[in-house]
N, C-alpha and C. Protein backbone atom coordinates (compact mmCIF):
# COMPACT_ATOMS: atom_id res chain seq x y z
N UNK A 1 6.10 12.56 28.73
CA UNK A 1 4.73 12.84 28.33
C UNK A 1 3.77 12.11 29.27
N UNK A 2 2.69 12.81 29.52
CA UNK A 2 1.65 11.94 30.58
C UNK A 2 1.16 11.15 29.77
N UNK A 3 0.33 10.03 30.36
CA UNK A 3 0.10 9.11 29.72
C UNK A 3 -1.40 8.97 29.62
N UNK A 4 -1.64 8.75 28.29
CA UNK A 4 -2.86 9.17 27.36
C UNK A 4 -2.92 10.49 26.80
N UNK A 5 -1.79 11.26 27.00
CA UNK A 5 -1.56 12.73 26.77
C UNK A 5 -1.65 13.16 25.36
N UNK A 6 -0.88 12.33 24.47
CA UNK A 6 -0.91 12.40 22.96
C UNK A 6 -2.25 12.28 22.66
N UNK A 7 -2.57 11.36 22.88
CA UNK A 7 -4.05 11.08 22.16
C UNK A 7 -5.32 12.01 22.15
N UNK A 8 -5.23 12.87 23.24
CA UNK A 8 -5.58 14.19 23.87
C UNK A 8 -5.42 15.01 23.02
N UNK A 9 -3.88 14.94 22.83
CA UNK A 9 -3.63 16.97 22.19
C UNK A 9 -3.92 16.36 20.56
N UNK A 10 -4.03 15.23 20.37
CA UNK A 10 -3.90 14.92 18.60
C UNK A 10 -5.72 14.91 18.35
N UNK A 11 -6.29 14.40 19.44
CA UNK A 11 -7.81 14.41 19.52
C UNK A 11 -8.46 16.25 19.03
N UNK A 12 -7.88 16.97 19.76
CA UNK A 12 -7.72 18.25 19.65
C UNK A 12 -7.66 18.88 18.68
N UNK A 13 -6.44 18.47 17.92
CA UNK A 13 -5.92 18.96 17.01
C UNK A 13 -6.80 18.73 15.92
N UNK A 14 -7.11 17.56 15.75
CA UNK A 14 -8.04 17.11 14.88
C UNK A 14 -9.32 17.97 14.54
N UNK A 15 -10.17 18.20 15.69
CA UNK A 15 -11.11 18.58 15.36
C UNK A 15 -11.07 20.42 15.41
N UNK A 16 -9.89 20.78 16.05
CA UNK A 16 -10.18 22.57 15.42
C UNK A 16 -9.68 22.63 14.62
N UNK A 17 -9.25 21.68 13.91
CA UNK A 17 -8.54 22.24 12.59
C UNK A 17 -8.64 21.26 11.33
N UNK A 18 -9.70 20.31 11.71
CA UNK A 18 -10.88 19.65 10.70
C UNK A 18 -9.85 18.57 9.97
N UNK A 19 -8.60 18.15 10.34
CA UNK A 19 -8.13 17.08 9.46
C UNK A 19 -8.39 15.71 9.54
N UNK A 20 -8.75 15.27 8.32
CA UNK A 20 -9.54 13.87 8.52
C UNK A 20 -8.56 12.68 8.59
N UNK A 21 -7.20 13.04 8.09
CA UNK A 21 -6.12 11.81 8.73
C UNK A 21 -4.93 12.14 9.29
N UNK A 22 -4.59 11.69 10.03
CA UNK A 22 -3.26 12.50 10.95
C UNK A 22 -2.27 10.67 10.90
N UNK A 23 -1.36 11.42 10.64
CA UNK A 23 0.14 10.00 11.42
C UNK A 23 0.78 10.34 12.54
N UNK A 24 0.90 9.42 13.17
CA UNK A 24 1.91 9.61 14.81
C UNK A 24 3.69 9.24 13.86
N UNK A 25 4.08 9.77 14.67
CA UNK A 25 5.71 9.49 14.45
C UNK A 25 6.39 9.55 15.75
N UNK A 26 6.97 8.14 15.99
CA UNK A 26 7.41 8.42 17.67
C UNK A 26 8.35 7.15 17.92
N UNK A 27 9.04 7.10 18.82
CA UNK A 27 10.01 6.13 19.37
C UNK A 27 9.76 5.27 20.82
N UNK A 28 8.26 6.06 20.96
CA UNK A 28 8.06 5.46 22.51
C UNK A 28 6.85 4.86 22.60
N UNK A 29 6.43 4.50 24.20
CA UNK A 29 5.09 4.02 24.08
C UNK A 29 3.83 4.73 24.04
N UNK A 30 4.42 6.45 24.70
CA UNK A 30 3.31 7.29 24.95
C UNK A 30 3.39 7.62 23.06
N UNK A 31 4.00 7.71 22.36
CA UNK A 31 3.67 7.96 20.97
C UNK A 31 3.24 7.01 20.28
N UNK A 32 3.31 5.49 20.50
CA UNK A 32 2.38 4.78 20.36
C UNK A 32 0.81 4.69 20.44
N UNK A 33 0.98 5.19 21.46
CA UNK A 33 -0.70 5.29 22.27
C UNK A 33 -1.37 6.34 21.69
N UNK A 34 -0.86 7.25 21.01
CA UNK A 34 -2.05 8.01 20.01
C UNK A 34 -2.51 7.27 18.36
N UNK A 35 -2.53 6.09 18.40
CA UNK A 35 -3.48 5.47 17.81
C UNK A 35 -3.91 4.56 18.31
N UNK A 36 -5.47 4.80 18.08
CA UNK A 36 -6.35 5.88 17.65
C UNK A 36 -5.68 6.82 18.58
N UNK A 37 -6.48 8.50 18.55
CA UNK A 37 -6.78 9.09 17.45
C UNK A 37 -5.89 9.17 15.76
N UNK A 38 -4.51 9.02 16.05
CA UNK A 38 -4.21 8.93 14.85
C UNK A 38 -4.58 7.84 14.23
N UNK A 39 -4.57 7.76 12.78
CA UNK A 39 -4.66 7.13 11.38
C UNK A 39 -3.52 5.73 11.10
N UNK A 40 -2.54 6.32 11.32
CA UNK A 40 -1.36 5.14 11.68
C UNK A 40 -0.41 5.88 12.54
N UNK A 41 0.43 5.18 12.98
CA UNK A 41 1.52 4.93 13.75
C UNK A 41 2.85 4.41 13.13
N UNK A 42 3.91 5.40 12.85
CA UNK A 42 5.32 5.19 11.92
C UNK A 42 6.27 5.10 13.38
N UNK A 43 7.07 3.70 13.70
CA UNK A 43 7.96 3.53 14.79
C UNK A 43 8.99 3.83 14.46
N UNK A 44 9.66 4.97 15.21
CA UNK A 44 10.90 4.54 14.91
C UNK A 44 12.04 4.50 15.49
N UNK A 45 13.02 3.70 14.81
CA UNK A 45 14.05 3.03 16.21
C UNK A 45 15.62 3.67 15.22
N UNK A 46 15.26 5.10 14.80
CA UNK A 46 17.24 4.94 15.11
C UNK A 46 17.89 5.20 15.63
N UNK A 47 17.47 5.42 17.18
CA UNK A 47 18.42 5.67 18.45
C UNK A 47 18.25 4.48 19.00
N UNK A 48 17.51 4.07 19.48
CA UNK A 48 16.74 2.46 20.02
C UNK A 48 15.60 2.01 19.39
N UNK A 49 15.64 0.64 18.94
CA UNK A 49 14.70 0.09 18.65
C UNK A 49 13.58 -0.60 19.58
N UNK A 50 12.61 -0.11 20.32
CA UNK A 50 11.70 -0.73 21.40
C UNK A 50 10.92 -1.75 20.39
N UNK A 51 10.98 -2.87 21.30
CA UNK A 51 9.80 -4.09 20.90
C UNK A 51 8.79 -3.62 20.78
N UNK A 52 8.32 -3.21 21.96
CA UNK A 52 6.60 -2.34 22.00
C UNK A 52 6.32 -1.48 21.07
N UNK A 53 7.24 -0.35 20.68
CA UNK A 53 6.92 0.66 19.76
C UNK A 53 7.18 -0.56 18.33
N UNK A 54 7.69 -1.72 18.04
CA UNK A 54 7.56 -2.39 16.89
C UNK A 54 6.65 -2.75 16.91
N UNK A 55 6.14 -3.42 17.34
CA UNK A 55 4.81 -4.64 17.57
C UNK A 55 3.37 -3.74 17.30
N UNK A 56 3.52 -1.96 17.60
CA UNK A 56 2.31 -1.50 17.67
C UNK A 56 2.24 -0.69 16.69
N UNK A 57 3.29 -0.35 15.95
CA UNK A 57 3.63 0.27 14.49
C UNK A 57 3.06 -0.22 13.34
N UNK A 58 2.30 0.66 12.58
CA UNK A 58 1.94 0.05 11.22
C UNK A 58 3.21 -0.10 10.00
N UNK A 59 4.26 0.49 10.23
CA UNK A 59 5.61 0.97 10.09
C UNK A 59 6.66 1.31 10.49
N UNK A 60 7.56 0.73 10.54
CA UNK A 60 8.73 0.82 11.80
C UNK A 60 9.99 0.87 11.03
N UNK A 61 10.51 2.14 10.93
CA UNK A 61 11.52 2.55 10.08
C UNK A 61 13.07 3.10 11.30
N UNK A 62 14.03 2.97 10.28
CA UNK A 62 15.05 3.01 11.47
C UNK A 62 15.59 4.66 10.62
N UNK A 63 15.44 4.72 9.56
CA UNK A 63 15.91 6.49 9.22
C UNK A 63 14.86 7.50 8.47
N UNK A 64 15.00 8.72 8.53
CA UNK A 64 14.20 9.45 8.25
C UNK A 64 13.59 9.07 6.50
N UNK A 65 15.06 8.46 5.27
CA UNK A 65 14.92 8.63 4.23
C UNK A 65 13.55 7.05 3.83
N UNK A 66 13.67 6.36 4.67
CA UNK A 66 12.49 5.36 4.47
C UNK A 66 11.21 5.67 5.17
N UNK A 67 10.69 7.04 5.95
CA UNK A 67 9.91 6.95 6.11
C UNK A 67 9.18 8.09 4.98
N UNK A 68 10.10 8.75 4.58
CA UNK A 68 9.88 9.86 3.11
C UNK A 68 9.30 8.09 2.12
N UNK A 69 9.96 7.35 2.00
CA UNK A 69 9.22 6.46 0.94
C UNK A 69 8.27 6.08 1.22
N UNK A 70 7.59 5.65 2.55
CA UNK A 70 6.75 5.08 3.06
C UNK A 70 5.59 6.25 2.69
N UNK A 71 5.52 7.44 3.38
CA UNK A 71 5.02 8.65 2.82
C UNK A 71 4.58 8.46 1.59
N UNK A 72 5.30 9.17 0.75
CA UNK A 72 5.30 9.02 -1.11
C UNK A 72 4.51 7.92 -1.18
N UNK A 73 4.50 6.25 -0.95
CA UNK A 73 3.77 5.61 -1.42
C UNK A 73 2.57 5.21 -1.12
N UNK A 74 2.06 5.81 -0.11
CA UNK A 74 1.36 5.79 0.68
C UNK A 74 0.10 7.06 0.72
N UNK A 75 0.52 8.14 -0.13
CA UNK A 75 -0.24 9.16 -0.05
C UNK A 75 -1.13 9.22 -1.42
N UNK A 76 -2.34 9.82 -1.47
CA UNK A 76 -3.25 10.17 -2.75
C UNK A 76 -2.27 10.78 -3.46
């Protein structure tokens, strides 16, 4: 992915299609780097765990079934 690229197409996304909170979900740094524009940032490491993608995560989950909880508790 180019870099600042996410933040671009999620910037985008956002405004033609009017959603007022978006989450990143990603394992890297370029999926890091779309917050901002995203709302939060869910890391995740269950192929590799990167320091960087931990440290910049509001949430850093290693399988899909804890980020479904994180979700659920987390939503209106």
């Amino acid at each position: 992915s180019a870099d600042q690229g996410k933040p671009k197409a999620l910037t985008m996304i956002k405004e033609k299609y009017g959603y007022k909170t978006m989450v990143m979900v990603g394992d890297g740094a370029t999926d890091a780097q779309a917050k901002p524009p995203a709302d939060a940032f869910v890391g995740f490491g269950g192929v590799v765990a990167r320091a960087a993608v931990k440290e910049k995560a509001c949430w850093f989950v290693h399988d899909f079934e804890t980020m479904i909880d994180i979700v659920n508790k987390n939503s209106n």
